[in-house]
PDB file of N, CA and C in Angstrom:
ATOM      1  N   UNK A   1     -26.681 -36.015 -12.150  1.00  0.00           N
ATOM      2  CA  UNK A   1     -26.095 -37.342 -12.237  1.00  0.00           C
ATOM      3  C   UNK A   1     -25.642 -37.582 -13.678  1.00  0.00           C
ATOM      4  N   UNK A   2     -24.769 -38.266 -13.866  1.00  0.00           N
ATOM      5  CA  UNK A   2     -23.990 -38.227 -15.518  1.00  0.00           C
ATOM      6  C   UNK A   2     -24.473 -40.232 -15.348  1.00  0.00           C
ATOM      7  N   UNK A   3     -25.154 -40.577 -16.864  1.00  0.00           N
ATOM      8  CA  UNK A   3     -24.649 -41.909 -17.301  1.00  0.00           C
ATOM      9  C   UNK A   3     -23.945 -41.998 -17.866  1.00  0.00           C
ATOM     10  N   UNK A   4     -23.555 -43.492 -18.655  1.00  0.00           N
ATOM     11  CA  UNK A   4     -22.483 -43.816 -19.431  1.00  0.00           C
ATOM     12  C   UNK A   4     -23.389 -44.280 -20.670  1.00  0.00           C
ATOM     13  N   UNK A   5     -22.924 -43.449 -21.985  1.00  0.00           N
ATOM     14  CA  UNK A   5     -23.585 -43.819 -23.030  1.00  0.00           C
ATOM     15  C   UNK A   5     -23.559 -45.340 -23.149  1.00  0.00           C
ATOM     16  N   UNK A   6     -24.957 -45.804 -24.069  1.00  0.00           N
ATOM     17  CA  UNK A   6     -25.104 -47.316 -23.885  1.00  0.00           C
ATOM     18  C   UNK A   6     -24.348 -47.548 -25.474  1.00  0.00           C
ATOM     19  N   UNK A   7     -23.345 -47.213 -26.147  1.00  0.00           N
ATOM     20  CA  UNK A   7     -22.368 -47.285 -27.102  1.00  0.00           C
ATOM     21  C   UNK A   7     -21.161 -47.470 -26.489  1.00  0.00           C
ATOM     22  N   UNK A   8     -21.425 -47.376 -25.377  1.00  0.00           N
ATOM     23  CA  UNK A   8     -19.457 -47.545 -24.616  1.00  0.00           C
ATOM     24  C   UNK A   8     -19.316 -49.267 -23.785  1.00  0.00           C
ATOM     25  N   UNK A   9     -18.341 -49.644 -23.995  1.00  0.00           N
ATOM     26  CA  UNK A   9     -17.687 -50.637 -23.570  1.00  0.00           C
ATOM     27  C   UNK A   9     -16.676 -50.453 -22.816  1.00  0.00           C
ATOM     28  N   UNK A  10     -16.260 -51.184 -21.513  1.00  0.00           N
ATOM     29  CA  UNK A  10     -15.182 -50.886 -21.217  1.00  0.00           C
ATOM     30  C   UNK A  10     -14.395 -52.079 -20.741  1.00  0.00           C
ATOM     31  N   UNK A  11     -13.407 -52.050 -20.182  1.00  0.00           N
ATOM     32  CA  UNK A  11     -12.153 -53.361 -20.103  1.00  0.00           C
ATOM     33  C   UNK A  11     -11.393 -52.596 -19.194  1.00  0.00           C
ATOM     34  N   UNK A  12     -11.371 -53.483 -17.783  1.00  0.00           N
ATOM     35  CA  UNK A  12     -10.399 -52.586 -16.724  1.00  0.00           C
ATOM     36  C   UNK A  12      -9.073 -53.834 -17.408  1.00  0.00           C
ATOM     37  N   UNK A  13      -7.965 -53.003 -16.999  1.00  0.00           N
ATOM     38  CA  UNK A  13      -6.802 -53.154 -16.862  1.00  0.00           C
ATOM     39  C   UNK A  13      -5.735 -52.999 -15.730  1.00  0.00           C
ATOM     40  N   UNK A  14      -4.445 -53.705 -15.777  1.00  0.00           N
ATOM     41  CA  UNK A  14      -4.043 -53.349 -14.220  1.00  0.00           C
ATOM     42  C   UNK A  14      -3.550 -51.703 -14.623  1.00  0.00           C
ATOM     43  N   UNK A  15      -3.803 -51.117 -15.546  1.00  0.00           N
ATOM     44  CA  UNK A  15      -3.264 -49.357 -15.318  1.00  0.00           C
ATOM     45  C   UNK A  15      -4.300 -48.832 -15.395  1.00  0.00           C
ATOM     46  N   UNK A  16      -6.084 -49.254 -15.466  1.00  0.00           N
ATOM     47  CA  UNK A  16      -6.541 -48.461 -15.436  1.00  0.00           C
ATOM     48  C   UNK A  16      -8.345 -49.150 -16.594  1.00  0.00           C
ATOM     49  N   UNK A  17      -8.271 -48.346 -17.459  1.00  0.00           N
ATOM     50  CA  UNK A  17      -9.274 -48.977 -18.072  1.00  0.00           C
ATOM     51  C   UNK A  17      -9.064 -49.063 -19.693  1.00  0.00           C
ATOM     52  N   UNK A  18      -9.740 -49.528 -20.425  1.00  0.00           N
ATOM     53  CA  UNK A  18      -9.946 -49.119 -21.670  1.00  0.00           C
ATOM     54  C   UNK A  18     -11.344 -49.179 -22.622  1.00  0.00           C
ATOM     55  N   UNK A  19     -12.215 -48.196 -22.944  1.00  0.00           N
ATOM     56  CA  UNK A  19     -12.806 -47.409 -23.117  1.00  0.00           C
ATOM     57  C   UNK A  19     -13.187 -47.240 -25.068  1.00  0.00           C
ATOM     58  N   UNK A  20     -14.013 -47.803 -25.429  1.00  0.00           N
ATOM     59  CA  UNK A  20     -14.293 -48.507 -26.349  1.00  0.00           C
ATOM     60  C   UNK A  20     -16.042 -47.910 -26.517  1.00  0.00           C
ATOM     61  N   UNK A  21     -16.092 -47.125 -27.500  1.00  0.00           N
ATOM     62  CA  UNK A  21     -17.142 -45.865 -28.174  1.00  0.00           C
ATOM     63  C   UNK A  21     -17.886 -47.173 -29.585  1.00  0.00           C
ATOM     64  N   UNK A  22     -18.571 -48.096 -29.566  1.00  0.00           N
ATOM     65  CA  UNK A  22     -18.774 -48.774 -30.244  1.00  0.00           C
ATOM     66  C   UNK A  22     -19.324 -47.986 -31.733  1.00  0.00           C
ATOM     67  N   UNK A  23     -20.102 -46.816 -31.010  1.00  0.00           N
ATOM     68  CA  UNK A  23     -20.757 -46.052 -32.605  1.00  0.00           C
ATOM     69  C   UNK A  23     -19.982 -44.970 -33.178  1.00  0.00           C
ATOM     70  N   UNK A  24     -18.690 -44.712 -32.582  1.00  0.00           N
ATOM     71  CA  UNK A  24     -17.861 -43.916 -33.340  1.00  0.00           C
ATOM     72  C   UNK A  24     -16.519 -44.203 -33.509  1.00  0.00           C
ATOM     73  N   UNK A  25     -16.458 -45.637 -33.255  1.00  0.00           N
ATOM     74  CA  UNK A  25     -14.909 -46.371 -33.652  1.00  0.00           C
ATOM     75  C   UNK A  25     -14.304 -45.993 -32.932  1.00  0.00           C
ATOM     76  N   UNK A  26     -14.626 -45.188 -31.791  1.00  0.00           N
ATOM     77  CA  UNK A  26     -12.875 -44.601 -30.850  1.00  0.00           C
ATOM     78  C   UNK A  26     -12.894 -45.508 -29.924  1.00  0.00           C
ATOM     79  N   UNK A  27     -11.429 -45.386 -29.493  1.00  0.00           N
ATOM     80  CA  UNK A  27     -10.996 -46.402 -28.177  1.00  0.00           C
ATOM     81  C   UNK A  27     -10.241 -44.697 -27.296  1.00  0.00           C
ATOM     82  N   UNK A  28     -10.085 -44.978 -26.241  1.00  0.00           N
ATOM     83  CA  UNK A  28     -10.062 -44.277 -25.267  1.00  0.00           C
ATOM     84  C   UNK A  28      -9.163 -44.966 -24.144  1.00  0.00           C
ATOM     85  N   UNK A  29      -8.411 -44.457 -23.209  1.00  0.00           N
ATOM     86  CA  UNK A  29      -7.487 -45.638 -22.271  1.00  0.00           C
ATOM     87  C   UNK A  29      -7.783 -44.217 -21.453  1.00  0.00           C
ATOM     88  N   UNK A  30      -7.582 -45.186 -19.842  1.00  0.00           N
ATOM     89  CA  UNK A  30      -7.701 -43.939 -18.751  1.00  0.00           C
ATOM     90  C   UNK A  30      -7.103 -44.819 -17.462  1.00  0.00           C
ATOM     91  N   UNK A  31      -6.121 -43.953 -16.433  1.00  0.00           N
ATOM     92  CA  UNK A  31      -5.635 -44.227 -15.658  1.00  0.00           C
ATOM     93  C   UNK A  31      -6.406 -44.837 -14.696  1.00  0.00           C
ATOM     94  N   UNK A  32      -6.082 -45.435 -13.484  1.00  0.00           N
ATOM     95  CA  UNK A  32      -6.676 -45.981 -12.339  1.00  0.00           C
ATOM     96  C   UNK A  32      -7.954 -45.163 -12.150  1.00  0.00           C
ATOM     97  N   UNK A  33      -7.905 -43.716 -11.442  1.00  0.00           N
ATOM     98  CA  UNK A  33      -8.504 -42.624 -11.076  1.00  0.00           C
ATOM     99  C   UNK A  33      -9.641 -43.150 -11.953  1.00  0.00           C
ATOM    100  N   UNK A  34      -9.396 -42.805 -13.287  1.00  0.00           N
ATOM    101  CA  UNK A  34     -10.608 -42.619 -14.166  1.00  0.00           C
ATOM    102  C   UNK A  34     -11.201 -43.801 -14.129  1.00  0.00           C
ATOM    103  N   UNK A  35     -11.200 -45.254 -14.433  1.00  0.00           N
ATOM    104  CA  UNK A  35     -11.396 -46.302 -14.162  1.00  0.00           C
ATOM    105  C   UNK A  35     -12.429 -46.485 -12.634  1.00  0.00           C
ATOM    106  N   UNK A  36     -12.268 -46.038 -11.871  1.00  0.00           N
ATOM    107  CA  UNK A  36     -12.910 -45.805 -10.433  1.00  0.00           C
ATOM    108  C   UNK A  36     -13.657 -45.149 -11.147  1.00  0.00           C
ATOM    109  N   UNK A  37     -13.802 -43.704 -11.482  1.00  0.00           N
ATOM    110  CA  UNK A  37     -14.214 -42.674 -11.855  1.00  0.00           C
ATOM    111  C   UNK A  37     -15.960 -43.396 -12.616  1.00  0.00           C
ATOM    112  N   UNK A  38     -15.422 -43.941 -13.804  1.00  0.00           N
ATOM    113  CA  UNK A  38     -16.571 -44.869 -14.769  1.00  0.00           C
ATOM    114  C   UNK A  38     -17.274 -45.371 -13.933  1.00  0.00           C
ATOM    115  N   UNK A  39     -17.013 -46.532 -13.384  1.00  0.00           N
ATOM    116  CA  UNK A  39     -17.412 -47.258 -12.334  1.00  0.00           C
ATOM    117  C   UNK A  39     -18.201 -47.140 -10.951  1.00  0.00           C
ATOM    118  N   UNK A  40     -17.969 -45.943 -10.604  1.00  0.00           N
ATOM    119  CA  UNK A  40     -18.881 -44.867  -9.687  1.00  0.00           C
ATOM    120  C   UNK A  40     -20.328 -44.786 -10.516  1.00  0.00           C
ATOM    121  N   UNK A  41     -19.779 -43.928 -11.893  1.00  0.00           N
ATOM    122  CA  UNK A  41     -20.566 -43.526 -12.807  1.00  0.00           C
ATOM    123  C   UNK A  41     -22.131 -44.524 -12.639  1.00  0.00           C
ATOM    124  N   UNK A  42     -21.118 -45.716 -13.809  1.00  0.00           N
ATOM    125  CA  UNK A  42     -22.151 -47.102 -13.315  1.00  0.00           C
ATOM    126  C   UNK A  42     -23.029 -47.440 -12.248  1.00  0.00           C
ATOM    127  N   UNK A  43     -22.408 -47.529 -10.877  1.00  0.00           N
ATOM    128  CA  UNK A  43     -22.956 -47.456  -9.994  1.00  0.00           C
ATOM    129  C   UNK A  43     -23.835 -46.590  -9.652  1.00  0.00           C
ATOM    130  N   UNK A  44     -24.241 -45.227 -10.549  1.00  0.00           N
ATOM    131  CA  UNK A  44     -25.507 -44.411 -10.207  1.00  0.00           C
ATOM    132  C   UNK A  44     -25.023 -43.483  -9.213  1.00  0.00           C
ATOM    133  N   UNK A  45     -23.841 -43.590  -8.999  1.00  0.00           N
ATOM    134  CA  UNK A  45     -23.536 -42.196  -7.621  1.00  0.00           C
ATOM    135  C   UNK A  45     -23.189 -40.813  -8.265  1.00  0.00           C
ATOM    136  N   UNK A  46     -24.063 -40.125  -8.126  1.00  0.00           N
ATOM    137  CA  UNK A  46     -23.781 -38.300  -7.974  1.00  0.00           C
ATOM    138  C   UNK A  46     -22.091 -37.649  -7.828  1.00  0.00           C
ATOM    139  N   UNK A  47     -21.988 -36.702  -8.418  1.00  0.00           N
ATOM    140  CA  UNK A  47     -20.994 -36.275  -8.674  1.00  0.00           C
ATOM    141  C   UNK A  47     -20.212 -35.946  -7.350  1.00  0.00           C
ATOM    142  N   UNK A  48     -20.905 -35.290  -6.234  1.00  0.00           N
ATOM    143  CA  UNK A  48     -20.173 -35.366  -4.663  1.00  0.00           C
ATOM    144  C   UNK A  48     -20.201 -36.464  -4.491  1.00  0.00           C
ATOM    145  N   UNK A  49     -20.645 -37.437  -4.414  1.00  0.00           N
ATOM    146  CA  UNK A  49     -20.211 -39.108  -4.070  1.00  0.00           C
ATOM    147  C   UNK A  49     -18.674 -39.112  -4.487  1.00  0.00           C
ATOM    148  N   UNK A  50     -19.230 -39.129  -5.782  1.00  0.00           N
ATOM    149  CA  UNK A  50     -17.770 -39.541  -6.941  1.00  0.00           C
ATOM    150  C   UNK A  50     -16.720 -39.122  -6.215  1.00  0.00           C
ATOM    151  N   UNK A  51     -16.652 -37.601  -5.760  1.00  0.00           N
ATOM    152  CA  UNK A  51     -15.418 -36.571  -5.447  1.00  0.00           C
ATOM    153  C   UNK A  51     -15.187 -37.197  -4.025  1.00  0.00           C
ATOM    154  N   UNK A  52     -16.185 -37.740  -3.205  1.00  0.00           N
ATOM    155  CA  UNK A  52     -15.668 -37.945  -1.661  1.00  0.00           C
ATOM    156  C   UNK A  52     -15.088 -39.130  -2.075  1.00  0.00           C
ATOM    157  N   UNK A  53     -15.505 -39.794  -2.751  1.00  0.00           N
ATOM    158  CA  UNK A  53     -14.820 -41.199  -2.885  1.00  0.00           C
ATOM    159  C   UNK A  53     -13.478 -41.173  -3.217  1.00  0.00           C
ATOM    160  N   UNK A  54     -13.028 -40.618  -4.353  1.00  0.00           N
ATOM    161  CA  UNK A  54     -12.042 -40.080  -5.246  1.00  0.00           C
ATOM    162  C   UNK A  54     -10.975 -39.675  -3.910  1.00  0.00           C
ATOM    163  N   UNK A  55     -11.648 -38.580  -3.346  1.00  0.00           N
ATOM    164  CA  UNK A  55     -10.521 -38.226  -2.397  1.00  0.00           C
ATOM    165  C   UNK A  55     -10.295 -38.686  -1.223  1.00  0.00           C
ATOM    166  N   UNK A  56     -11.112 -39.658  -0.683  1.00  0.00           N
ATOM    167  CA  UNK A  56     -10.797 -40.808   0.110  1.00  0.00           C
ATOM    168  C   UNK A  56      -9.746 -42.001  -0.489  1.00  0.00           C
ATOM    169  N   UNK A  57     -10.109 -42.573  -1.350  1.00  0.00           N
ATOM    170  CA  UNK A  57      -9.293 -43.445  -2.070  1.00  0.00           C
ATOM    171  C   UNK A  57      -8.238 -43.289  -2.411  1.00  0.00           C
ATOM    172  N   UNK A  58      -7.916 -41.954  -2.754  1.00  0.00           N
ATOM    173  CA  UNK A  58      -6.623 -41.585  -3.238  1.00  0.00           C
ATOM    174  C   UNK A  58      -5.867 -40.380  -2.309  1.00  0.00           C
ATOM    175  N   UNK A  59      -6.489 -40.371  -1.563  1.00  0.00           N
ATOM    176  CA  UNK A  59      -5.735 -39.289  -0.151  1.00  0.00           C
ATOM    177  C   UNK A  59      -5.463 -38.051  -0.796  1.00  0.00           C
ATOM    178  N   UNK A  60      -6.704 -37.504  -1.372  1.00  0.00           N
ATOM    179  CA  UNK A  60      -6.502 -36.479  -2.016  1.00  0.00           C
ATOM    180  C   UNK A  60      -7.229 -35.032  -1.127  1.00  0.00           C
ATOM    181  N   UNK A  61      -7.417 -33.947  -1.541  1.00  0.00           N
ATOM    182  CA  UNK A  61      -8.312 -32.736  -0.646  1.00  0.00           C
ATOM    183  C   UNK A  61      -9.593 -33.141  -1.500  1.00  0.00           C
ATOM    184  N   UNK A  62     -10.509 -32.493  -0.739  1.00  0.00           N
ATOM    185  CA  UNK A  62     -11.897 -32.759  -0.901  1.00  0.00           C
ATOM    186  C   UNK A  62     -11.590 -31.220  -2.344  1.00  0.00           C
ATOM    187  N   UNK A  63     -11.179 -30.670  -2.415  1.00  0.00           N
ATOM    188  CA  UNK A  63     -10.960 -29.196  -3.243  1.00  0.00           C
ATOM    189  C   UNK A  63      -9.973 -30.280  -4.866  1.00  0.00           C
ATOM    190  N   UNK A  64      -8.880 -30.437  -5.015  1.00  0.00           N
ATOM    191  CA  UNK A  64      -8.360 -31.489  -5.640  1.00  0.00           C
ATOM    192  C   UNK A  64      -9.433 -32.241  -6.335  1.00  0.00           C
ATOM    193  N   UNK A  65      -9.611 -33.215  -5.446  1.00  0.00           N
ATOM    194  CA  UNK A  65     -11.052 -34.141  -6.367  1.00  0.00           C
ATOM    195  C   UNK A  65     -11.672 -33.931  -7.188  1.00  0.00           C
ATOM    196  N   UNK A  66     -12.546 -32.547  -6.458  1.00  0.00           N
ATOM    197  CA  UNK A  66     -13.519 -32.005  -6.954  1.00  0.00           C
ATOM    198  C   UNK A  66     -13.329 -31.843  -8.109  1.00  0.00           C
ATOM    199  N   UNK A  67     -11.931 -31.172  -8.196  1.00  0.00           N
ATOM    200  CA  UNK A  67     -11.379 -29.983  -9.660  1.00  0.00           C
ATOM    201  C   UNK A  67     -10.945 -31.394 -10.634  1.00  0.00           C
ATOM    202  N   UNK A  68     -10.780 -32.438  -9.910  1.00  0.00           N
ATOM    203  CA  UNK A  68     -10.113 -33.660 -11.453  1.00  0.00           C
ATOM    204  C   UNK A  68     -11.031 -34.325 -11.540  1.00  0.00           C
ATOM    205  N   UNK A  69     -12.297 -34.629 -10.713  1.00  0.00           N
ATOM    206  CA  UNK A  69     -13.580 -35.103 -11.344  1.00  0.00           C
ATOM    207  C   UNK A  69     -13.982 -34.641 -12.455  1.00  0.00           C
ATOM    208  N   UNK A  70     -14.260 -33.386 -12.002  1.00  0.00           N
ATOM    209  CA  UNK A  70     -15.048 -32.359 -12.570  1.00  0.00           C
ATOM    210  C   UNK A  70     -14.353 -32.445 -14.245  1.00  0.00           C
ATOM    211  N   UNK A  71     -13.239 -32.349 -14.509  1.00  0.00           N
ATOM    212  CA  UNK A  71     -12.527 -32.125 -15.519  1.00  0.00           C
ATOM    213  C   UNK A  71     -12.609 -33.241 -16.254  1.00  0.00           C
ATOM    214  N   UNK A  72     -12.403 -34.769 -15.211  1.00  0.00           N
ATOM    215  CA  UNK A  72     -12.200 -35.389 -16.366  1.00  0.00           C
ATOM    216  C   UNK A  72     -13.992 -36.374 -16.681  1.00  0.00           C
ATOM    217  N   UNK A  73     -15.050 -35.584 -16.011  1.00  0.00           N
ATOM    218  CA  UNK A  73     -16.420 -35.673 -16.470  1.00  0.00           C
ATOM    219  C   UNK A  73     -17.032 -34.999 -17.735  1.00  0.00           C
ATOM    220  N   UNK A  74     -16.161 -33.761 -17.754  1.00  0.00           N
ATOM    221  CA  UNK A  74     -16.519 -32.791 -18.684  1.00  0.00           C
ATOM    222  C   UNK A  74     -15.851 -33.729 -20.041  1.00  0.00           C
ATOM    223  N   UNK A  75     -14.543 -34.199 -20.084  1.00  0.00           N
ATOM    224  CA  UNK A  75     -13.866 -34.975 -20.948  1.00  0.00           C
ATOM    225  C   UNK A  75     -14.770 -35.994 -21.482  1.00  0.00           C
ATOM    226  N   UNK A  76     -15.724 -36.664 -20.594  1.00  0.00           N
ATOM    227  CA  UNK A  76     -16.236 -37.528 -20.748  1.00  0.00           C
ATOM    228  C   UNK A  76     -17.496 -37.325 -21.966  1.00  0.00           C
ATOM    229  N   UNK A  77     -18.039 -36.078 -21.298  1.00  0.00           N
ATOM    230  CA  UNK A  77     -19.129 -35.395 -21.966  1.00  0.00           C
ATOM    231  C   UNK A  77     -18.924 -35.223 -23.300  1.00  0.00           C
ATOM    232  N   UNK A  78     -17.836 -34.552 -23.296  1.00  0.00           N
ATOM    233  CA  UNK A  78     -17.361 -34.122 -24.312  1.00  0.00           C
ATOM    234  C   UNK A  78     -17.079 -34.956 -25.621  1.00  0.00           C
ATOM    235  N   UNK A  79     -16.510 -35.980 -25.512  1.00  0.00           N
ATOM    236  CA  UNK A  79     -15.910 -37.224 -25.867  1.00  0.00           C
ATOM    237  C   UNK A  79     -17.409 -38.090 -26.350  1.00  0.00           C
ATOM    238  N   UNK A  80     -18.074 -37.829 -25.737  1.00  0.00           N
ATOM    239  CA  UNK A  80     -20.008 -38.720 -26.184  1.00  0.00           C
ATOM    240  C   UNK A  80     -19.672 -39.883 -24.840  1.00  0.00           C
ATOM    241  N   UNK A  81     -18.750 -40.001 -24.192  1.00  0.00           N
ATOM    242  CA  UNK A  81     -18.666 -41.538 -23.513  1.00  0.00           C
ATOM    243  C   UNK A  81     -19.679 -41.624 -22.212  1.00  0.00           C
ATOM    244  N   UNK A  82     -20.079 -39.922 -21.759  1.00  0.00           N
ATOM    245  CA  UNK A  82     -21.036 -40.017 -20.921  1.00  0.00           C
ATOM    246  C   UNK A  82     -22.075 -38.622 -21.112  1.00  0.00           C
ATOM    247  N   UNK A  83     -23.290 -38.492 -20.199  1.00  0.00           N
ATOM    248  CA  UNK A  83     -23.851 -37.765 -20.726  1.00  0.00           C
ATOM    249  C   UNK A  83     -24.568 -37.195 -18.969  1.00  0.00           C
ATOM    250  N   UNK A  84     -24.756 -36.045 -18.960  1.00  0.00           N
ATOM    251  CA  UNK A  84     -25.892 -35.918 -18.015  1.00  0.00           C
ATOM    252  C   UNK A  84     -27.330 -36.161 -17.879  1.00  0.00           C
ATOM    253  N   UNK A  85     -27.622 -36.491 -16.877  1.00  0.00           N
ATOM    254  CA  UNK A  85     -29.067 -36.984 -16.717  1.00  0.00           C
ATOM    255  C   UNK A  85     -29.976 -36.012 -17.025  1.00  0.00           C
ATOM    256  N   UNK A  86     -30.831 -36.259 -18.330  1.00  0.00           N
ATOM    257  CA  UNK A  86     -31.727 -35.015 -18.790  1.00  0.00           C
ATOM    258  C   UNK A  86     -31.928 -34.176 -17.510  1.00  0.00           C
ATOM    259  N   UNK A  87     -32.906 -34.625 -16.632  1.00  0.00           N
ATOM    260  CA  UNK A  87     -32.875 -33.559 -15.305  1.00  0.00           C
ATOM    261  C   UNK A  87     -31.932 -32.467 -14.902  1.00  0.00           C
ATOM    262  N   UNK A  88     -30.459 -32.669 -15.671  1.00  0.00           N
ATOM    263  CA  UNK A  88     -29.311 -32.247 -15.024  1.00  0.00           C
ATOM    264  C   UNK A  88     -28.427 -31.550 -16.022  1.00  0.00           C
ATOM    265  N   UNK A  89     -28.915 -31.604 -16.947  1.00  0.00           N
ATOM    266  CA  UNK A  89     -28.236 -30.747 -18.182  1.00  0.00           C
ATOM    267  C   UNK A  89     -28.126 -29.550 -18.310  1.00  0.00           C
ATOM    268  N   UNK A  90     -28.646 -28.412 -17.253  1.00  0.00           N
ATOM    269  CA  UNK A  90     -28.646 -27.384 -16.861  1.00  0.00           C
ATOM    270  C   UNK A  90     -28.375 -26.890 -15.861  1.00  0.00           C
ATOM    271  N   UNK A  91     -27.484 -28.251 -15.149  1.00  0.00           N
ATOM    272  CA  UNK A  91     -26.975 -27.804 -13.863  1.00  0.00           C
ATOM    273  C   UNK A  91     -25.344 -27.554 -13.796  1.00  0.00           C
TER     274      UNK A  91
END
């Protein structure tokens, strides 16, 4: 399960979100997708949640999803804006 660092702020918008790193001055903007994406996050749902949702919502393949979740979670990681659940840092 990935949280959302407790340094991030966010602000939906009608394109999407914007994404506000309070302890490292960055701002961040992300399309609709990603915006859902956070917001899942929040909500505590698991990464197959995320992807069935994702590709329900957006009439996407369950294969698709997977691969732009996945990518733009790693972004996330990457970025400090989210983190995996100690339990899960080796998964």
């Amino acid at each position: 399960m990935f949280q959302i660092s407790d340094s991030i702020r966010t602000t939906k918008t009608p394109e999407g979100a914007v994404v506000l790193d309070i302890r490292q001055n960055l701002i961040l903007t992300t399309n609709t997708v990603g915006a859902t994406i956070l917001d899942l996050i929040k909500q505590g749902h698991e990464e197959k949640q995320i992807v069935a949702e994702i590709s329900l919502a957006y009439e996407l393949s369950i294969e698709t999803a997977s691969a732009d979740v996945r990518d733009f979670l790693e972004c996330l990681v990457a970025r400090g804006v989210a983190f995996r659940s100690p339990d899960q840092k080796n998964a």
